[in-house]
N, C-alpha and C. Protein backbone atom coordinates (compact mmCIF):
# COMPACT_ATOMS: atom_id res chain seq x y z
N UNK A 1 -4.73 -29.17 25.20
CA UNK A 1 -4.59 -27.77 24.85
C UNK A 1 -5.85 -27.01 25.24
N UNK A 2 -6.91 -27.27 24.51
CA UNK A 2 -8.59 -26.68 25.27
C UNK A 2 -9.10 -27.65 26.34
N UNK A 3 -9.45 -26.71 27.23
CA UNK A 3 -9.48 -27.58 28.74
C UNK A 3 -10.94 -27.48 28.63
N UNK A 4 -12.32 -26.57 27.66
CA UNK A 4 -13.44 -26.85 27.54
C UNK A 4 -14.40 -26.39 26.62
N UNK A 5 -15.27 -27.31 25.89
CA UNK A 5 -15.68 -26.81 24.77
C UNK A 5 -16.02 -25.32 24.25
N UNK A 6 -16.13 -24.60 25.18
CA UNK A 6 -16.59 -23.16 24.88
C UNK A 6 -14.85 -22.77 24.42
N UNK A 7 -13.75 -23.00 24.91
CA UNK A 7 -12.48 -22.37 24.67
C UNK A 7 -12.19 -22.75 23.01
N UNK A 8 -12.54 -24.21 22.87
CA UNK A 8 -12.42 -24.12 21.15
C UNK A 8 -13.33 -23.45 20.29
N UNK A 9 -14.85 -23.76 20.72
CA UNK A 9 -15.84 -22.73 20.27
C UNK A 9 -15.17 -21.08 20.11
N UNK A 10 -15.05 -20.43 20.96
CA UNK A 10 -14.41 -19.36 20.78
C UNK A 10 -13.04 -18.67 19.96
N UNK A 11 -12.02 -19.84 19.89
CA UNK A 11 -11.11 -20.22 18.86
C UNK A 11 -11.66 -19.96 17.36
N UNK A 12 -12.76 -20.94 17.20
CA UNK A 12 -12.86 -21.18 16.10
C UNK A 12 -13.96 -19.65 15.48
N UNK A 13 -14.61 -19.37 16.51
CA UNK A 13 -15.55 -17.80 15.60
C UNK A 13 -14.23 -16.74 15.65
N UNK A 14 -12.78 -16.97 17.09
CA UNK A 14 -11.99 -16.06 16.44
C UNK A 14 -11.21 -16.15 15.50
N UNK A 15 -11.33 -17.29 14.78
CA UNK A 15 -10.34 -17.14 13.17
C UNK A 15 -11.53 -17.22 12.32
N UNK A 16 -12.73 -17.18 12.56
CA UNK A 16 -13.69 -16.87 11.52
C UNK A 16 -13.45 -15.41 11.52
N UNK A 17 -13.95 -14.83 12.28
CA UNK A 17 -14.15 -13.26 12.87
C UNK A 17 -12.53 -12.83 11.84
N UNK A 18 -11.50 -13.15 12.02
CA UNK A 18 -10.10 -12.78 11.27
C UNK A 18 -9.93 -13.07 9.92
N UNK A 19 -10.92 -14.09 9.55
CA UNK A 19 -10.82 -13.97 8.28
C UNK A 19 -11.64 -13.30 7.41
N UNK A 20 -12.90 -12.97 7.95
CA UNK A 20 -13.90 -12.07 7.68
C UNK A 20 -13.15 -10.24 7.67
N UNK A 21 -12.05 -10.37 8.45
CA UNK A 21 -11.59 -9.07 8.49
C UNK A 21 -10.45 -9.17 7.37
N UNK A 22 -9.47 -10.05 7.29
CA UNK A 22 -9.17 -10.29 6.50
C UNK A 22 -9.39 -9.88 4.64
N UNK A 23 -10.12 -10.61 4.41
CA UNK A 23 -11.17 -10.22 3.63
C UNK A 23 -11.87 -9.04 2.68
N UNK A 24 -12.19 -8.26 4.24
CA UNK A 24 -12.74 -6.62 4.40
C UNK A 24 -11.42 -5.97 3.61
N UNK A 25 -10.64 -6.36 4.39
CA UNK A 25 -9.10 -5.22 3.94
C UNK A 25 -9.03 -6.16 2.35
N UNK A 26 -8.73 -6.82 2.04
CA UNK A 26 -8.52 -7.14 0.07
C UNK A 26 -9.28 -6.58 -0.26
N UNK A 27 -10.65 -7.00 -0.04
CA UNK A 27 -11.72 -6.59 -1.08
C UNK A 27 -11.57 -5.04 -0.92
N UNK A 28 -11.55 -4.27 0.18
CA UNK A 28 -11.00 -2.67 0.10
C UNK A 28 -10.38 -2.39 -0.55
N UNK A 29 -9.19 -2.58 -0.51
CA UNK A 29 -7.84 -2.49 -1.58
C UNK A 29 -8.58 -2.47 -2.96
N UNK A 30 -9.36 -3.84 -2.93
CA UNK A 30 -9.80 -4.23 -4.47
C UNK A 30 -10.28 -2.91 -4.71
N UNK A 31 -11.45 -2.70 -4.05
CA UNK A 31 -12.27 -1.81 -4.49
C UNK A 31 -11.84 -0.62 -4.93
N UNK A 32 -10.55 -0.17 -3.93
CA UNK A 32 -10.26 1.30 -4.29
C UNK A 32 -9.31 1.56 -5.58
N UNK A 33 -8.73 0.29 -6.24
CA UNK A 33 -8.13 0.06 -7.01
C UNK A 33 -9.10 0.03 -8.53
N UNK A 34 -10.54 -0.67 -8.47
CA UNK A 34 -11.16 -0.40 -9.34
C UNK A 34 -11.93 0.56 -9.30
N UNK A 35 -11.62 1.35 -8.60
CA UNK A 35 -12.64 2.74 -8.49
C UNK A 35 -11.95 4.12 -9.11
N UNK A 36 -10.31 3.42 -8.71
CA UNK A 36 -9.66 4.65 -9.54
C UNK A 36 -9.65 4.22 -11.32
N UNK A 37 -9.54 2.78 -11.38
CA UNK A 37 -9.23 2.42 -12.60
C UNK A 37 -10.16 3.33 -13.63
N UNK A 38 -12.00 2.74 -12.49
CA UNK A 38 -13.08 3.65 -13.95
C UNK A 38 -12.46 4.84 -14.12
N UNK A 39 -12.10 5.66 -12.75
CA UNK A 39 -11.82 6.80 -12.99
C UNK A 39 -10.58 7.55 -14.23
N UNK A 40 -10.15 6.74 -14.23
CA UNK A 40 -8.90 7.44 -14.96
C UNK A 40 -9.42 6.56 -16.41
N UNK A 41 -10.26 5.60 -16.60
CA UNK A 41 -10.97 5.04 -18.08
C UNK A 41 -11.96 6.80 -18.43
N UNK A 42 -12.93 6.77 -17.54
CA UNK A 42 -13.68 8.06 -17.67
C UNK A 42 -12.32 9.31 -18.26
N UNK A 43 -11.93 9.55 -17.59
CA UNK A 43 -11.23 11.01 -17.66
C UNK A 43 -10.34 10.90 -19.17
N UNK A 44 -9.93 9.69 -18.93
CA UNK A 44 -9.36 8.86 -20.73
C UNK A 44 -10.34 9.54 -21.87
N UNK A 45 -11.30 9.04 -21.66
CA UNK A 45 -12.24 8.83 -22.57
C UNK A 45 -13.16 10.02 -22.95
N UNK A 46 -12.91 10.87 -22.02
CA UNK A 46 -13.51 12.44 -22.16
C UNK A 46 -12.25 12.98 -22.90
N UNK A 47 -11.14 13.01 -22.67
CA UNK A 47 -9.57 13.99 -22.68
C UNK A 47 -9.47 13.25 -24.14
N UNK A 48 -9.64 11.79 -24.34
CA UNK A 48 -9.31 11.54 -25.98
C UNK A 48 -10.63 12.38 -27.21
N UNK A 49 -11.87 12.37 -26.79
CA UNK A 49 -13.10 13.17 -27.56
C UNK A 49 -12.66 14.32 -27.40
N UNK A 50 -12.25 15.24 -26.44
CA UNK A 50 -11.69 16.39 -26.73
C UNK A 50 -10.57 16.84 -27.76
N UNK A 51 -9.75 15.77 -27.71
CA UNK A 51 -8.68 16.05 -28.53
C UNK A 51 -8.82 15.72 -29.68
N UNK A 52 -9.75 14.73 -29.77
CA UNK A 52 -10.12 14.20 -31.44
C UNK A 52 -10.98 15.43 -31.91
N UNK A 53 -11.77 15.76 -31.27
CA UNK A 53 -12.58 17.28 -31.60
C UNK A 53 -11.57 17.96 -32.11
N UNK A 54 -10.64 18.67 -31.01
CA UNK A 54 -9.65 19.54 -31.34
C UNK A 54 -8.79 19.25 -32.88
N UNK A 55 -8.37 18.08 -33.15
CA UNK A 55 -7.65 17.67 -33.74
C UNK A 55 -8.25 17.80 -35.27
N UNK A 56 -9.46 17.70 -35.52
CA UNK A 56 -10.44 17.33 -36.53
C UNK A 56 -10.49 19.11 -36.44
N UNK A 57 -10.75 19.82 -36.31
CA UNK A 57 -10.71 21.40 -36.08
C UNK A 57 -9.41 22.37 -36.53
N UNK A 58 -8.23 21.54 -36.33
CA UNK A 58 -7.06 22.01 -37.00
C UNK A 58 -6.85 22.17 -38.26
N UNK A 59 -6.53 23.53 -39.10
CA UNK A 59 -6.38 23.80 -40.12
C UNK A 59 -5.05 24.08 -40.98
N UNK A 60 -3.59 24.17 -40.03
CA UNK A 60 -3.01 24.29 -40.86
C UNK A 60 -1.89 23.64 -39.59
N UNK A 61 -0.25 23.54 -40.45
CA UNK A 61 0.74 22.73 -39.26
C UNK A 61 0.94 23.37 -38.15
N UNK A 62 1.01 25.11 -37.92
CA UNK A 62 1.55 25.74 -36.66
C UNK A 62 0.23 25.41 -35.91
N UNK A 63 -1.12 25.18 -36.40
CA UNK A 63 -2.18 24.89 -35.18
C UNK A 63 -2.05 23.57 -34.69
N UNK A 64 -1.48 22.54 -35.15
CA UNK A 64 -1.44 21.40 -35.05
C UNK A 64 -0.35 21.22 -34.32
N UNK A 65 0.95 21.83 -34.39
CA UNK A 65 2.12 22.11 -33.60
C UNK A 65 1.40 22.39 -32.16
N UNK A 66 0.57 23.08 -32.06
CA UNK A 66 0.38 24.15 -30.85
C UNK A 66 -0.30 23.43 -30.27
N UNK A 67 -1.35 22.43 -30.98
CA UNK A 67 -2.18 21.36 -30.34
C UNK A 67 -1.41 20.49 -29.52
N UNK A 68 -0.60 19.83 -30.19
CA UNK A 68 0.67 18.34 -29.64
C UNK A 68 0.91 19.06 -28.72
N UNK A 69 1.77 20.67 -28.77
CA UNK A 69 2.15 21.25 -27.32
C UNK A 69 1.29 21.69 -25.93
N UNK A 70 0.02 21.32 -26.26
CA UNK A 70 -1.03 22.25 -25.62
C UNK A 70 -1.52 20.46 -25.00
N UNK A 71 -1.18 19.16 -25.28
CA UNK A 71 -1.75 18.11 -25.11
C UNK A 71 -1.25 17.74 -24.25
N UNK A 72 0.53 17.80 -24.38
CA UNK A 72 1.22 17.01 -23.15
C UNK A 72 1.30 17.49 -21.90
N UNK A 73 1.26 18.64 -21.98
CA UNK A 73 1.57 19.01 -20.33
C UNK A 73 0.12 18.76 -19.64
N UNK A 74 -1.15 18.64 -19.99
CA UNK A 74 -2.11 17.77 -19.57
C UNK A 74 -2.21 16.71 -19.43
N UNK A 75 -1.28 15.44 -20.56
CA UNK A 75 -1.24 14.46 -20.46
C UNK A 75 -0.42 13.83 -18.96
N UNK A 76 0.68 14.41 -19.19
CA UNK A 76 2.10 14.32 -17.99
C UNK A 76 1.46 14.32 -16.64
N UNK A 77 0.77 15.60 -16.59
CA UNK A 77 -0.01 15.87 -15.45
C UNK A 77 -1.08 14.51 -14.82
N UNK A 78 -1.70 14.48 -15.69
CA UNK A 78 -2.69 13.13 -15.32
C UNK A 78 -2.15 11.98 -14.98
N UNK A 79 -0.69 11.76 -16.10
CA UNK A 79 -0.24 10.25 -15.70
C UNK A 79 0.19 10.25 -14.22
N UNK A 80 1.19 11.80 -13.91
CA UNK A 80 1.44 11.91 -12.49
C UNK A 80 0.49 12.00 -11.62
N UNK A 81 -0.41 12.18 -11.31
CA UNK A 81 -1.76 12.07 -11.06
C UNK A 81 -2.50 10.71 -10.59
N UNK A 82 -2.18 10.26 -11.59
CA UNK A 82 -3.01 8.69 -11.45
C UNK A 82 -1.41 7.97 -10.79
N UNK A 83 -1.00 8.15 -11.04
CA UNK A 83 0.36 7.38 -10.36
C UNK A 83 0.34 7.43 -8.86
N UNK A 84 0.47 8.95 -8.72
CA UNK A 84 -0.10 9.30 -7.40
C UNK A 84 -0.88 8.27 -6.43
N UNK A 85 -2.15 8.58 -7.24
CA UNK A 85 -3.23 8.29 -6.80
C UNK A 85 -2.90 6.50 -6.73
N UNK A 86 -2.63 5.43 -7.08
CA UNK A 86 -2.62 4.62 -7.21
C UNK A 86 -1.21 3.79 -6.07
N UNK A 87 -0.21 4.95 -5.67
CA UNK A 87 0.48 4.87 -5.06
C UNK A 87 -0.23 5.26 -3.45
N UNK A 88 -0.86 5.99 -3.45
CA UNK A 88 -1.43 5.90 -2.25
C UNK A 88 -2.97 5.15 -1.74
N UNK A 89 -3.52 3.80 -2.56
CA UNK A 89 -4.12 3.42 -2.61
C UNK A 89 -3.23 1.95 -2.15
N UNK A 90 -2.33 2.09 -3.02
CA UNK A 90 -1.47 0.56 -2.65
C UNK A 90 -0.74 0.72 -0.69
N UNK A 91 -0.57 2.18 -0.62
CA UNK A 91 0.09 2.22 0.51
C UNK A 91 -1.14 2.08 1.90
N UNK A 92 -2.26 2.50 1.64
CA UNK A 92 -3.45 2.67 2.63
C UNK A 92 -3.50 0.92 2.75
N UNK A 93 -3.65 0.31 1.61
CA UNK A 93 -3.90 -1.26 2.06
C UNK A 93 -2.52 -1.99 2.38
N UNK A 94 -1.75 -1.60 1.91
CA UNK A 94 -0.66 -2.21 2.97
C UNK A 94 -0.01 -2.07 4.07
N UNK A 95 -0.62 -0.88 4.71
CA UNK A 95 -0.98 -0.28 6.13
C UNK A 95 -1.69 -0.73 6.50
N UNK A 96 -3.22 -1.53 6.09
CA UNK A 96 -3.68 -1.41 6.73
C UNK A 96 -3.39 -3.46 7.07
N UNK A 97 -2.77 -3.96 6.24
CA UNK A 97 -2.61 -5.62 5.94
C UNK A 97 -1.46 -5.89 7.03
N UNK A 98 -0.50 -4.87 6.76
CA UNK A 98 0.53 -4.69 8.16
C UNK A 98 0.05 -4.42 9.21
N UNK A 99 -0.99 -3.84 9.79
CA UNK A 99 -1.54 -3.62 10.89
C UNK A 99 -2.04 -4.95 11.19
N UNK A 100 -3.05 -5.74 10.66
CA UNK A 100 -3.69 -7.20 10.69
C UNK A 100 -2.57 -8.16 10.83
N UNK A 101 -1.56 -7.55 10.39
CA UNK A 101 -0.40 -9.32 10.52
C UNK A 101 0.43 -9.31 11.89
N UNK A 102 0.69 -7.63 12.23
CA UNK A 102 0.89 -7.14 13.69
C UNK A 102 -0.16 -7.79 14.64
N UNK A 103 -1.37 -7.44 14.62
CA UNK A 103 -2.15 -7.79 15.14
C UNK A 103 -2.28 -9.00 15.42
N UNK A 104 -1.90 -10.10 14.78
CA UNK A 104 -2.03 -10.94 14.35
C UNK A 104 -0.63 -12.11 15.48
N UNK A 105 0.48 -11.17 14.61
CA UNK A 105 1.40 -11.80 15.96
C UNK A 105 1.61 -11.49 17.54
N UNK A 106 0.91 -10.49 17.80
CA UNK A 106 0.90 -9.89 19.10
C UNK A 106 0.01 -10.70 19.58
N UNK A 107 -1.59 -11.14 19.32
CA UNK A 107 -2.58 -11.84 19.77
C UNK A 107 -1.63 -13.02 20.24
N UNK A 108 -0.89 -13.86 19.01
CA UNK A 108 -0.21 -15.36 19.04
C UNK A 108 0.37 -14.97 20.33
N UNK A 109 1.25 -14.16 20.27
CA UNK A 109 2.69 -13.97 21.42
C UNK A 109 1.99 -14.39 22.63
N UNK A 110 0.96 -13.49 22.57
CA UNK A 110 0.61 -13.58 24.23
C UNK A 110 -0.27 -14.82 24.31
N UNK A 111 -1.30 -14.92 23.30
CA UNK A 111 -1.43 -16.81 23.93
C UNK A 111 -0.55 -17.64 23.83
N UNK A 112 0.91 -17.77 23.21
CA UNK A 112 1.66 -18.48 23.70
C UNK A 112 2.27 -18.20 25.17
N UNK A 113 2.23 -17.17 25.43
CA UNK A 113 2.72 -16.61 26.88
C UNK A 113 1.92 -17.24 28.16
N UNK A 114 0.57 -16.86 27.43
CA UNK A 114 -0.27 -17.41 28.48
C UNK A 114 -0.19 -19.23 28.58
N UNK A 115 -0.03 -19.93 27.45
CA UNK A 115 0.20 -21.30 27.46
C UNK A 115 1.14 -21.64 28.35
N UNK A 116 2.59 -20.80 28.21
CA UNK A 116 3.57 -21.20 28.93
C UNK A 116 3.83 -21.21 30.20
N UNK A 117 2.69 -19.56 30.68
CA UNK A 117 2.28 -19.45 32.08
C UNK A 117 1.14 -20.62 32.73
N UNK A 118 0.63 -21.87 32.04
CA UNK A 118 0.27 -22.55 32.20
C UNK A 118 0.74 -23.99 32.36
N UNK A 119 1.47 -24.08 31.88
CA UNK A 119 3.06 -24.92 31.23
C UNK A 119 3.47 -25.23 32.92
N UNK A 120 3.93 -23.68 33.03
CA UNK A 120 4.88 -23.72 34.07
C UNK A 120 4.22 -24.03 35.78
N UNK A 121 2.54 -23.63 35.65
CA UNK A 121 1.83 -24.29 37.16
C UNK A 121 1.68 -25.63 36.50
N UNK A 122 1.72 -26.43 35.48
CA UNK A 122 1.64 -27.77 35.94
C UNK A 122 2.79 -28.73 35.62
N UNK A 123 3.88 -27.81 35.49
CA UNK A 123 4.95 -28.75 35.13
C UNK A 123 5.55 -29.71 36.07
N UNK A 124 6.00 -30.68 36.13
CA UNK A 124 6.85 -31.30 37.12
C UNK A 124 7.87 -30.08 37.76
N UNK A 125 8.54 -31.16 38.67
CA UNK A 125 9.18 -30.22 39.59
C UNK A 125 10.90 -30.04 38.59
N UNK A 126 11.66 -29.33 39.11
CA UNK A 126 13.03 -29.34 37.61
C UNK A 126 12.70 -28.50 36.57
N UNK A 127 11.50 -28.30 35.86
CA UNK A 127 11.34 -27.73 34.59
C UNK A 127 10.92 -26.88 34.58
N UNK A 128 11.45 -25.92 35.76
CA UNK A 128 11.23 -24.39 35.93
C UNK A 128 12.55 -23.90 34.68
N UNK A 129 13.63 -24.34 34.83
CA UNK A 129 14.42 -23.67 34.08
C UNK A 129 13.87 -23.43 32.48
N UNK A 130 13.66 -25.13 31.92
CA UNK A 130 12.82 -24.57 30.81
C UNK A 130 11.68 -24.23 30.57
N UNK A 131 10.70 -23.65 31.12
CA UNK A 131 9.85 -23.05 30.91
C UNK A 131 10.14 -21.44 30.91
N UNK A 132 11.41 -21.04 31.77
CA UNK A 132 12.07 -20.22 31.82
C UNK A 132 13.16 -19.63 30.59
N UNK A 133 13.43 -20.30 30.17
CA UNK A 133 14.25 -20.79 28.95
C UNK A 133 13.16 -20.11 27.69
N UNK A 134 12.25 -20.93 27.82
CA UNK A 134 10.99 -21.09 26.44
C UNK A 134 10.39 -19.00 26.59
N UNK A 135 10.31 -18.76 27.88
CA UNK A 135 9.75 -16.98 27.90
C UNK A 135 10.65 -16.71 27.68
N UNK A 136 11.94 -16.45 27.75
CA UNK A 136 12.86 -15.85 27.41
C UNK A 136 13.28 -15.66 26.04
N UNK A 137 13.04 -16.97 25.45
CA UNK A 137 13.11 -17.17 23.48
C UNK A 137 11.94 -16.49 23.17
N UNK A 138 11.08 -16.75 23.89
CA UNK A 138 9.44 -15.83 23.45
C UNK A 138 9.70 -14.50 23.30
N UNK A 139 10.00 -13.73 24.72
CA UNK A 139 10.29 -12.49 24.63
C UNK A 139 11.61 -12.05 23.69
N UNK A 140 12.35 -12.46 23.27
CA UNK A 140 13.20 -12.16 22.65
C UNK A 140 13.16 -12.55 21.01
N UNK A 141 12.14 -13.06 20.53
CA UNK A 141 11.42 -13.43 19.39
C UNK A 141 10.81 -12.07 19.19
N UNK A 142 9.52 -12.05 20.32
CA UNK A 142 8.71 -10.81 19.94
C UNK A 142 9.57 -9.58 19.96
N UNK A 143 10.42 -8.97 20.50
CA UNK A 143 11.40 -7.79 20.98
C UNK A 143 11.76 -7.85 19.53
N UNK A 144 12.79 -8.97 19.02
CA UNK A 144 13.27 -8.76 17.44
C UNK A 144 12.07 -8.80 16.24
N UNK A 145 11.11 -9.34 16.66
CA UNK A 145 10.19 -9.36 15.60
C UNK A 145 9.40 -7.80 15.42
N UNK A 146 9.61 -7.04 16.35
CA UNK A 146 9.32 -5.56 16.65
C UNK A 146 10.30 -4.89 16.14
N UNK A 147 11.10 -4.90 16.08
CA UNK A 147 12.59 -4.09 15.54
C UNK A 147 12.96 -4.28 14.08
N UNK A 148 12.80 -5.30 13.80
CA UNK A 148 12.71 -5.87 12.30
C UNK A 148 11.80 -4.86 11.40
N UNK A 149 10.42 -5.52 12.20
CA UNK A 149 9.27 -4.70 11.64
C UNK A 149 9.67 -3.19 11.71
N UNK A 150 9.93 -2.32 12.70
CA UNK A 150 9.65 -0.99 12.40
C UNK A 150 11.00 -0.58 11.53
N UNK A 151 12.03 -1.05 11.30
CA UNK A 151 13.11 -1.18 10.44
C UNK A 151 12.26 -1.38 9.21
N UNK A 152 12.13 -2.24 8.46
CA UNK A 152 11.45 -2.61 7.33
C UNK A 152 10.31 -1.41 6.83
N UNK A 153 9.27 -0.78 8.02
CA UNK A 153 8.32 0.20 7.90
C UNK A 153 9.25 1.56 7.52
N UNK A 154 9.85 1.14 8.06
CA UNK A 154 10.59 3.08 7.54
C UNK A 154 11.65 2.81 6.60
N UNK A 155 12.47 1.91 6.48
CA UNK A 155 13.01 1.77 4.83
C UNK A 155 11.95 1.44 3.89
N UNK A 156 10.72 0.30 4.05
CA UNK A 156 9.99 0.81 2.65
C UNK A 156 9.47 2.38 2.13
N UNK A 157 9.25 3.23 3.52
CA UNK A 157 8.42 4.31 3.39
C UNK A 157 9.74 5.01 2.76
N UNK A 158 10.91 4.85 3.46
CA UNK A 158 12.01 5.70 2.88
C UNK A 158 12.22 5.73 1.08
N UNK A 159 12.09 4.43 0.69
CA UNK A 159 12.56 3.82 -0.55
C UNK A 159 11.08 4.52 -1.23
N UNK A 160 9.51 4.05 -1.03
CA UNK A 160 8.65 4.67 -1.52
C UNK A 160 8.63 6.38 -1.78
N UNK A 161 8.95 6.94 -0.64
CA UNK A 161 9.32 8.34 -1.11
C UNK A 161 9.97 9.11 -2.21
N UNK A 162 11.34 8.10 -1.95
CA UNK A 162 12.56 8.37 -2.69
C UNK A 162 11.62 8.16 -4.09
N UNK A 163 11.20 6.96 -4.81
CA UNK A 163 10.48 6.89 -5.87
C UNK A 163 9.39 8.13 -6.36
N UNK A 164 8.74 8.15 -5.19
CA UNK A 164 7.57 9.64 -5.51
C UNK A 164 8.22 10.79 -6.02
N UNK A 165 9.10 10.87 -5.30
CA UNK A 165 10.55 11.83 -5.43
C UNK A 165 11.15 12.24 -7.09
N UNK A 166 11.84 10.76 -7.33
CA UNK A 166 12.21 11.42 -8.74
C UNK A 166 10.89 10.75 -9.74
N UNK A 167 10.01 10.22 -9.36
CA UNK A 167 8.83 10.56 -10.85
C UNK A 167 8.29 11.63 -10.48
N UNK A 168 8.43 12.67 -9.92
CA UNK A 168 7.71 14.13 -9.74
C UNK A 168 9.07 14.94 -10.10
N UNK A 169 9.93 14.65 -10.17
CA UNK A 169 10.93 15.27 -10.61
C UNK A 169 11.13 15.03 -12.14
N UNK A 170 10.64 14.19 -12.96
CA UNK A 170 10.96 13.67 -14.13
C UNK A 170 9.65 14.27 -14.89
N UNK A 171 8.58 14.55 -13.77
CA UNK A 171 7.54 15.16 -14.52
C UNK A 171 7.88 16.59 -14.74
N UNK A 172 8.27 17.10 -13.26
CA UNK A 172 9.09 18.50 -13.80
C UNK A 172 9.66 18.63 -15.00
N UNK A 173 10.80 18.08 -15.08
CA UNK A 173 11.87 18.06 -16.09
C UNK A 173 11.12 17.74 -17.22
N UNK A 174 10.39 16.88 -17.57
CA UNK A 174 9.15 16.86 -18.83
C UNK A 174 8.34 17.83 -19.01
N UNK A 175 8.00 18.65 -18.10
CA UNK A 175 6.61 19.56 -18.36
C UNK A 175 7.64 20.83 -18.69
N UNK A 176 9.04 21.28 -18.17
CA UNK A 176 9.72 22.04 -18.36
C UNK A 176 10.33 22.02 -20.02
N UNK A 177 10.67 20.79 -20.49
CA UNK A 177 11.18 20.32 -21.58
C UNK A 177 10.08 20.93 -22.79
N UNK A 178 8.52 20.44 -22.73
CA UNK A 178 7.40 20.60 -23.14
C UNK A 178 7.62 22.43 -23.42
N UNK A 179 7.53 22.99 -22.42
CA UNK A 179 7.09 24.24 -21.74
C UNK A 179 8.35 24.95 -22.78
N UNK A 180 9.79 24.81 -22.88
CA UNK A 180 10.85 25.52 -23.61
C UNK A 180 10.46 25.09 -25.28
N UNK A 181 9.86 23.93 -25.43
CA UNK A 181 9.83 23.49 -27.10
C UNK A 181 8.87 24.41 -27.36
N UNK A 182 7.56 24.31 -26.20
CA UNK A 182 6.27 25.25 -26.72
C UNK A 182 7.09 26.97 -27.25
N UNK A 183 7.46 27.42 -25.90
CA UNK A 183 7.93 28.49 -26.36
C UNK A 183 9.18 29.15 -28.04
N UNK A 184 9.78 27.76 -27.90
CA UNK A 184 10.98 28.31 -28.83
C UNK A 184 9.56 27.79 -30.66
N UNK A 185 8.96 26.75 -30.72
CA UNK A 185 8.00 26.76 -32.22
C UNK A 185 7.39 28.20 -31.83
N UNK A 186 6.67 29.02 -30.77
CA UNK A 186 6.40 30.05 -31.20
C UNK A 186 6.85 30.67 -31.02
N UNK A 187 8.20 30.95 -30.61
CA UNK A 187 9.50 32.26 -31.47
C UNK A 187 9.53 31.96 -32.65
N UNK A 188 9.43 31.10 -33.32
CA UNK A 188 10.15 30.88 -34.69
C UNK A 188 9.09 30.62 -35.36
């Protein structure tokens, strides 16, 4: 298979080199995943002292009514928010993990291509057909393994949308729900 030590040498720093990239992209993901986490612990932890302030400050039930109503549509907001945010953190690294596994089989394809174009100058005489045979399953591997993939890329993105879709719609319908109770305790 390696016709000289530098060809495995080079093999072997390029699956070092891939796993080092590898790597880069988790620990990214990781990172941006615990970066929102402090974030939304912080913003927690300010938005609960506010409200315990507020709450400790209330003097009679219609202020306390007005508080609960004055809490959620901030609350709603944030959870949609961080949802958000956490939805497009999961989608950047699995863009970017799909790009590496693409990458990944396109490199293979063609050094198997090139193997086979090697295959075929030293094969005996006769075994043109299968070597002919073997590119043809190749190319028609990679062709479906391309079609699959961009099929799969646009129904997850389709299906992910659709989700973004009705939890922003459910926040509507909650902040609207919120928004008619607020109004009708202070008609009455």
């Amino acid at each position: 298979m390696f016709t000289t030590t530098q060809e495995f040498s080079a093999l072997g720093q390029s699956q070092f080199d891939k796993a080092v990239r590898l790597s880069s992209i988790v620990l990214a993901g990781a990172e941006r995943f615990a970066s929102l986490q402090l974030d939304l612990s912080r913003k927690l932890l300010s938005d609960n002292a506010e409200a315990f302030k507020a709450l400790s400050e209330v003097k009679d039930a219609k202020s306390l009514s007005d508080l609960q109503s004055g809490l959620a549509q901030p609350a709603l907001d944030q959870a949609f928010s961080a949802a958000r945010n956490v939805y497009d953190a999961a989608l950047l690294t699995q863009n970017e993990l799909s790009s590496f596994v693409e990458e990944q089989i396109a490199e293979n394809s063609k050094a198997l291509q090139t193997s086979l174009d090697r295959l075929s100058k030293s094969a005996p005489a006769g075994s043109d057909i299968a070597v002919a045979a073997l590119k043809t399953l190749l190319n028609t591997s990679t062709a479906a393994f391309e079609s699959v993939s961009k099929t799969a890329k646009k129904v997850s993105a389709e299906i992910a949308e659709a989700g973004v879709e009705a939890a922003t719609n459910s926040a509507k319908a909650a902040s609207a729900a919120v928004s008619r109770k607020k109004t009708t305790t202070s008609a009455a």
